[in-house]
C-alpha atoms as a PDB file:
ATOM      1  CA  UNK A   1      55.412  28.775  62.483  1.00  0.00           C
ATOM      2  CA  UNK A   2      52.491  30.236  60.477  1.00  0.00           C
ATOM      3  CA  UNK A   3      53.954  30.258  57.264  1.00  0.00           C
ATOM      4  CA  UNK A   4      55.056  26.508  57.819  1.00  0.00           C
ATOM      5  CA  UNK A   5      51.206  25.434  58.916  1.00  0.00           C
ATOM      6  CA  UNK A   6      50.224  27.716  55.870  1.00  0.00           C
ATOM      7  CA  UNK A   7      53.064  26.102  53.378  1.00  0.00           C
ATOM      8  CA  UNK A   8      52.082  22.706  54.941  1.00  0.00           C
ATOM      9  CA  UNK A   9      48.120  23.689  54.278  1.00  0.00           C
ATOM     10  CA  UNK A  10      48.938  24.328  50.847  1.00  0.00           C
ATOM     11  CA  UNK A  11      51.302  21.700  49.721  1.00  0.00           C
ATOM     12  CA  UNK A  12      48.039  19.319  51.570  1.00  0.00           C
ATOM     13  CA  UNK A  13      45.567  21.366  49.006  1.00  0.00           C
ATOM     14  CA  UNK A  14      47.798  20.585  46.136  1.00  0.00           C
ATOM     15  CA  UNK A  15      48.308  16.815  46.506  1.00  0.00           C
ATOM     16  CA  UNK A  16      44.116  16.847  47.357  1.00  0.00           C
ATOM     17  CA  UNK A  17      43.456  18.753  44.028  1.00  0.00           C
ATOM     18  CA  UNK A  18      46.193  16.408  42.309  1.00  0.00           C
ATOM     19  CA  UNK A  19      44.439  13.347  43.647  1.00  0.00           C
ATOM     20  CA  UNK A  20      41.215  14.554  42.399  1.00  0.00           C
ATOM     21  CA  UNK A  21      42.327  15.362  39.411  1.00  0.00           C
ATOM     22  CA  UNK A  22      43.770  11.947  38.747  1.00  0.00           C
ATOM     23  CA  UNK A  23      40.574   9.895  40.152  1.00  0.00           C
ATOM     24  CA  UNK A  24      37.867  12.269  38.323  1.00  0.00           C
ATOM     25  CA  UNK A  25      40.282  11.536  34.792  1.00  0.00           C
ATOM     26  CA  UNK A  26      40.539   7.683  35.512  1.00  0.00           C
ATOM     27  CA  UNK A  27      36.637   8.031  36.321  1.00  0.00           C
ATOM     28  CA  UNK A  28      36.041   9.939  33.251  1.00  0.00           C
ATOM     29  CA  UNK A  29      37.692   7.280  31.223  1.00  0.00           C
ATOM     30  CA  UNK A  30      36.091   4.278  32.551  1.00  0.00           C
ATOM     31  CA  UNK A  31      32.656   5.992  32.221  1.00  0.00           C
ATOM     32  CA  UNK A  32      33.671   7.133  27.939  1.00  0.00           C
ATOM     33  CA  UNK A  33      34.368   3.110  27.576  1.00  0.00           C
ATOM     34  CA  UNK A  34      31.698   2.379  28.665  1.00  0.00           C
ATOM     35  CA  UNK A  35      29.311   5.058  27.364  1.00  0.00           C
ATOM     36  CA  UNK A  36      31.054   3.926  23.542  1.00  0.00           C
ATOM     37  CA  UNK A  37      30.503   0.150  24.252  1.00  0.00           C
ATOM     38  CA  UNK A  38      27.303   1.380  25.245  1.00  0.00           C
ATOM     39  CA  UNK A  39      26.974   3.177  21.650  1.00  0.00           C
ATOM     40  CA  UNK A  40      28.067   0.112  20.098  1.00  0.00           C
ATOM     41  CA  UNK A  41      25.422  -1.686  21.546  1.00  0.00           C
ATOM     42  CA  UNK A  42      22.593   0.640  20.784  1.00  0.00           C
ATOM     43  CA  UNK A  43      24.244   0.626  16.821  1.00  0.00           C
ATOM     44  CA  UNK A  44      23.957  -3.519  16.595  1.00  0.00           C
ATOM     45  CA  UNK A  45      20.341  -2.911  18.372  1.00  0.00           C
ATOM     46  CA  UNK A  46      19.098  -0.675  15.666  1.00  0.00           C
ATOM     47  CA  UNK A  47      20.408  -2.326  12.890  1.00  0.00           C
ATOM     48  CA  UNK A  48      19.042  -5.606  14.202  1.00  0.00           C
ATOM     49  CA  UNK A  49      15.622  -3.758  14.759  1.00  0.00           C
ATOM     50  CA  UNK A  50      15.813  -2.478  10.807  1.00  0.00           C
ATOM     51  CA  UNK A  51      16.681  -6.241   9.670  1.00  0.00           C
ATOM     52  CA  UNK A  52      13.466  -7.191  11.996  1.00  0.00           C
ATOM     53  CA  UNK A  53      11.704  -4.349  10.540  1.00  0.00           C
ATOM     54  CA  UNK A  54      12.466  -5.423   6.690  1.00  0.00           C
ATOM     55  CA  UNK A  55      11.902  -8.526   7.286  1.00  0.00           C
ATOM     56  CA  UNK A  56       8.228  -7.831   9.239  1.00  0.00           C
ATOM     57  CA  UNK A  57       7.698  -5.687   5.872  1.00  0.00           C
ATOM     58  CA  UNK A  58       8.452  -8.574   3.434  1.00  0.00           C
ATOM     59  CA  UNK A  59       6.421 -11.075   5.899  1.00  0.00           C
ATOM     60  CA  UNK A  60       3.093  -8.390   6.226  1.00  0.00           C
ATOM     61  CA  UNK A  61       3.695  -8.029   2.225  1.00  0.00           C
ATOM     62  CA  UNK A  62       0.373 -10.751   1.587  1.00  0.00           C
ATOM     63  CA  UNK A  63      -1.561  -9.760   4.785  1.00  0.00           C
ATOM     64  CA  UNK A  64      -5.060  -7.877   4.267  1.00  0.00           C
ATOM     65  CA  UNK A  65      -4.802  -6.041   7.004  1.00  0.00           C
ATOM     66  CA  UNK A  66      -1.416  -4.224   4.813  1.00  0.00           C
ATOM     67  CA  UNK A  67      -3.081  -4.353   1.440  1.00  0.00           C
ATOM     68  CA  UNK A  68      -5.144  -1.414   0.638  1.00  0.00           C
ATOM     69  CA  UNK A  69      -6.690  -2.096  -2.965  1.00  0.00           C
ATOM     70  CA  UNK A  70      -8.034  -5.306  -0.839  1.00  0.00           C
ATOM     71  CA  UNK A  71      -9.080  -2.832   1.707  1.00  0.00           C
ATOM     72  CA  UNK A  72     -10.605  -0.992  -0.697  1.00  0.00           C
ATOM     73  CA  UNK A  73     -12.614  -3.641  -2.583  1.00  0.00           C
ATOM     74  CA  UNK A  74     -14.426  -4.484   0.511  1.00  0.00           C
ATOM     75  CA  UNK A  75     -15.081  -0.733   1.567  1.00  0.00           C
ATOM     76  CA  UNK A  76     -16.555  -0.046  -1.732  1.00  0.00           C
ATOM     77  CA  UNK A  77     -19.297  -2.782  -0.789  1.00  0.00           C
ATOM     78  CA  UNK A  78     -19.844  -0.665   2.466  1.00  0.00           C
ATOM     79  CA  UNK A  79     -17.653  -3.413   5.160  1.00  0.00           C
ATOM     80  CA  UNK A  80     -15.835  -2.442   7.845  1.00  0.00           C
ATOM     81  CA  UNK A  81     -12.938  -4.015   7.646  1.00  0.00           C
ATOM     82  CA  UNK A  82     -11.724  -4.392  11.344  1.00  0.00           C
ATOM     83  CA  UNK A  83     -15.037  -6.197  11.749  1.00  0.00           C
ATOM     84  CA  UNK A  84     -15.307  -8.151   8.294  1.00  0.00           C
ATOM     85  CA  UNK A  85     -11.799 -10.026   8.835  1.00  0.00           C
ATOM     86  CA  UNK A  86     -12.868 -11.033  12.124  1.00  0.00           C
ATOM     87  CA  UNK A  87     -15.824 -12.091  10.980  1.00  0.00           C
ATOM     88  CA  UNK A  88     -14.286 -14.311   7.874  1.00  0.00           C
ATOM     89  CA  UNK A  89     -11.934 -15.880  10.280  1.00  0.00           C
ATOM     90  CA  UNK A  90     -14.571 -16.937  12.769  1.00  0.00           C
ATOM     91  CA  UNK A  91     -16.746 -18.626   9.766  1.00  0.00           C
ATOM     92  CA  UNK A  92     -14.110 -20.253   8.885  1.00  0.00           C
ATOM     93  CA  UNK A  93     -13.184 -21.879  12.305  1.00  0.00           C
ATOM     94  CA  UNK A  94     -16.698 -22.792  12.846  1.00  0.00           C
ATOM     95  CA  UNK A  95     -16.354 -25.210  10.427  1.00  0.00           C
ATOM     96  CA  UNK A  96     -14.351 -27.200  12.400  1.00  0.00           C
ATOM     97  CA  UNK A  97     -17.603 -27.395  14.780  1.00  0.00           C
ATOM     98  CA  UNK A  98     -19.410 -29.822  11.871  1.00  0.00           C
ATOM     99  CA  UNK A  99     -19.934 -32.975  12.732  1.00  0.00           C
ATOM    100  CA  UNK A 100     -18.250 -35.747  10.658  1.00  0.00           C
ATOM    101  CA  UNK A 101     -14.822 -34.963   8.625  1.00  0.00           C
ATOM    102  CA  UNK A 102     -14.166 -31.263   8.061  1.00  0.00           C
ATOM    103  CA  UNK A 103     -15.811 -29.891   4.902  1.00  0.00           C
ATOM    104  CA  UNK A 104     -13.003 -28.134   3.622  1.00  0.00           C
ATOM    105  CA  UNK A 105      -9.813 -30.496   4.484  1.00  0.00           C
ATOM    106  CA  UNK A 106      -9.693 -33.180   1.765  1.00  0.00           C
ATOM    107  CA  UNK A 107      -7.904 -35.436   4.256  1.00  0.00           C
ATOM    108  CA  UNK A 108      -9.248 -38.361   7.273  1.00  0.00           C
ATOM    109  CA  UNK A 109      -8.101 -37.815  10.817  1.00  0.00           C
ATOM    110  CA  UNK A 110      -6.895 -40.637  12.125  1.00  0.00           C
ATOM    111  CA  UNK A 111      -8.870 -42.679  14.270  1.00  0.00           C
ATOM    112  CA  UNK A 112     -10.451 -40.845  17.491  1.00  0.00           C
ATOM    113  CA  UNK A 113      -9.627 -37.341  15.997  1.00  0.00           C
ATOM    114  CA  UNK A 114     -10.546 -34.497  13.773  1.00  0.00           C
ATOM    115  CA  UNK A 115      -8.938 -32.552  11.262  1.00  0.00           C
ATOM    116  CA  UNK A 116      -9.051 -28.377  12.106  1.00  0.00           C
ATOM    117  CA  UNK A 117      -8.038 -25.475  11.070  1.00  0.00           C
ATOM    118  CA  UNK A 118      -5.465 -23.892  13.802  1.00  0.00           C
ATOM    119  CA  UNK A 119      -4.207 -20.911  11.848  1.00  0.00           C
ATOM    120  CA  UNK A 120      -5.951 -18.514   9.475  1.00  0.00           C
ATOM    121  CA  UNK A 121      -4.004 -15.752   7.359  1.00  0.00           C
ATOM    122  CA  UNK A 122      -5.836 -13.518   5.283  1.00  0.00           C
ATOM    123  CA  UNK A 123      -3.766 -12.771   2.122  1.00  0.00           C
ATOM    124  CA  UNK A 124      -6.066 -10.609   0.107  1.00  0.00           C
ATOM    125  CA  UNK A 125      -9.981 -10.005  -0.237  1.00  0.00           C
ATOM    126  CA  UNK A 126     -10.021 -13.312  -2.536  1.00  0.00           C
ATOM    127  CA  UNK A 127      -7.260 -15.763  -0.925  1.00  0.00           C
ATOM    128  CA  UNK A 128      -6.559 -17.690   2.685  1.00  0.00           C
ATOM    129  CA  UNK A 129      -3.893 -19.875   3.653  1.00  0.00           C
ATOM    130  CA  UNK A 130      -4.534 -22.082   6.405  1.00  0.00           C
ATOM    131  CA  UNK A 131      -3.260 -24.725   8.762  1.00  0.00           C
ATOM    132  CA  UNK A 132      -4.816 -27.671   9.630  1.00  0.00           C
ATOM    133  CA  UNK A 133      -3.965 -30.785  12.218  1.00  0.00           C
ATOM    134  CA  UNK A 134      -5.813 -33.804  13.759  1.00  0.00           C
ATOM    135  CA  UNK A 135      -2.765 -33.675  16.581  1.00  0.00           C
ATOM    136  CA  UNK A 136      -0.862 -36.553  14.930  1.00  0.00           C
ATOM    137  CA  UNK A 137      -0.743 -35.212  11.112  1.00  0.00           C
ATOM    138  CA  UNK A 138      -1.024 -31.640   9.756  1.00  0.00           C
ATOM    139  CA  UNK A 139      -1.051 -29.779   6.329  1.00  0.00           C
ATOM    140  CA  UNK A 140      -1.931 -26.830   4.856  1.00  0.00           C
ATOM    141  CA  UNK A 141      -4.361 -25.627   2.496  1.00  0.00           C
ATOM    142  CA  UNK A 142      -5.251 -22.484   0.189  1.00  0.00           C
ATOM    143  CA  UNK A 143      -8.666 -21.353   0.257  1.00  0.00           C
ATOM    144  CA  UNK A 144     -10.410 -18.727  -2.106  1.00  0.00           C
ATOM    145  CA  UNK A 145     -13.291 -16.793  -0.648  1.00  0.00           C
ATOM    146  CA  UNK A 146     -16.263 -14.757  -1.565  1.00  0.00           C
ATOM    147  CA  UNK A 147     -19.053 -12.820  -0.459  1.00  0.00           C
ATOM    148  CA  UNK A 148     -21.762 -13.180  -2.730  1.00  0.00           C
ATOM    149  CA  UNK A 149     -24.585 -10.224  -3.123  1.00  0.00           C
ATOM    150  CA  UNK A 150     -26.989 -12.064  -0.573  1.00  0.00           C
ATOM    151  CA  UNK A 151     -24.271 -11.631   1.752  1.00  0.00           C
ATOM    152  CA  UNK A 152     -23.215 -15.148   2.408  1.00  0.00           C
ATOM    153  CA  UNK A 153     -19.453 -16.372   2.513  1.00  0.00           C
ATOM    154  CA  UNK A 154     -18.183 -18.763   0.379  1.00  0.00           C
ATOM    155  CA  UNK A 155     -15.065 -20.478   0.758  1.00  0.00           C
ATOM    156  CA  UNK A 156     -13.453 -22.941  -1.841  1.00  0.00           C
ATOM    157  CA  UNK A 157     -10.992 -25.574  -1.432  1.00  0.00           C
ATOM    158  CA  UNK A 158      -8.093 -24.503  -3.868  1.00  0.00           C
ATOM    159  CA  UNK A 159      -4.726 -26.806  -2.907  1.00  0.00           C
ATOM    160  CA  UNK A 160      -3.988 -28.818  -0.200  1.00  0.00           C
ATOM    161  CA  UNK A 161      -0.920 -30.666   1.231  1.00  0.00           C
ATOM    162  CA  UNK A 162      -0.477 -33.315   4.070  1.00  0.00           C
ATOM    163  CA  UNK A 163       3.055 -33.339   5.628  1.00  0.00           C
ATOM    164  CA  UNK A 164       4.255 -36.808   5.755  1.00  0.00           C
ATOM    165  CA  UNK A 165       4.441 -38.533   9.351  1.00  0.00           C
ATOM    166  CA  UNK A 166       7.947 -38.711  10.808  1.00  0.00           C
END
């Protein structure tokens, strides 16, 4: 009677190990598909992120802030650069404080509204590219820039372009 309970036992610890074995494989399994789909992922993710990084690279290529002989032409004048852009960009939008048509946009509003800058990039320690809109029509329009030795800024009106109205 004790063998049988013990042969019993054992053929019960056998089918328990063989069930065990068979769940932790088919566990196993699901959790290597999904740790590869999971890799496959992560590989379209990072070559996404270097196509977003190339790209940010070619974008940031005309940016002061990424240009260092520009960088350098103002430092050699003694500015700080993290306060001198800042400071070039905030000139430039208080223009569109002046009363009357905007000095620097060669184009009328239409009636009611005023033409202003909206977007300022920096491109180099001579050139700007801005944006410009009354609400109803907008353009663009490439500035040059100087600071003269008494310290003032200058800005110039190089090109300018209204889109047409749809």
């Amino acid at each position: 009677m004790k063998q049988r309970i013990f042969i019993y036992l054992f053929i019960f610890s056998i089918l328990l190990v063989l069930f065990q074995y068979v769940n932790s494989k088919r566990v196993f399994e699901d959790l290597n598909k999904k740790l590869i789909k999971k890799e496959a992922k992560l590989k379209t993710y990072k070559d996404s992120l270097d196509v977003l990084e190339d790209a940010f690279l070619e974008v940031s290529h005309f940016n002061l802030d990424r240009n260092e002989d520009a960088i350098s032409y103002f430092e050699r004048d003694g500015y700080k650069i993290d306060e001198l852009i800042p400071f070039i960009k905030d000139e430039l939008y208080k223009l569109n404080e002046v009363k009357g048509e905007h000095p620097l946009i060669p184009y009328g509003s239409s009636e009611g509204r005023k033409m202003m800058i909206n977007t300022v990039k920096m491109l180099n320690h001579k050139w700007i590219i801005a944006d410009f809109s009354d609400g109803e029509f907008w353009g663009e329009i490439f500035l040059t820039y100087e600071i003269t030795k008494d310290k003032e800024l200058k800005f110039n009106m190089v090109e300018s372009f209204l889109y047409p109205p749809y």
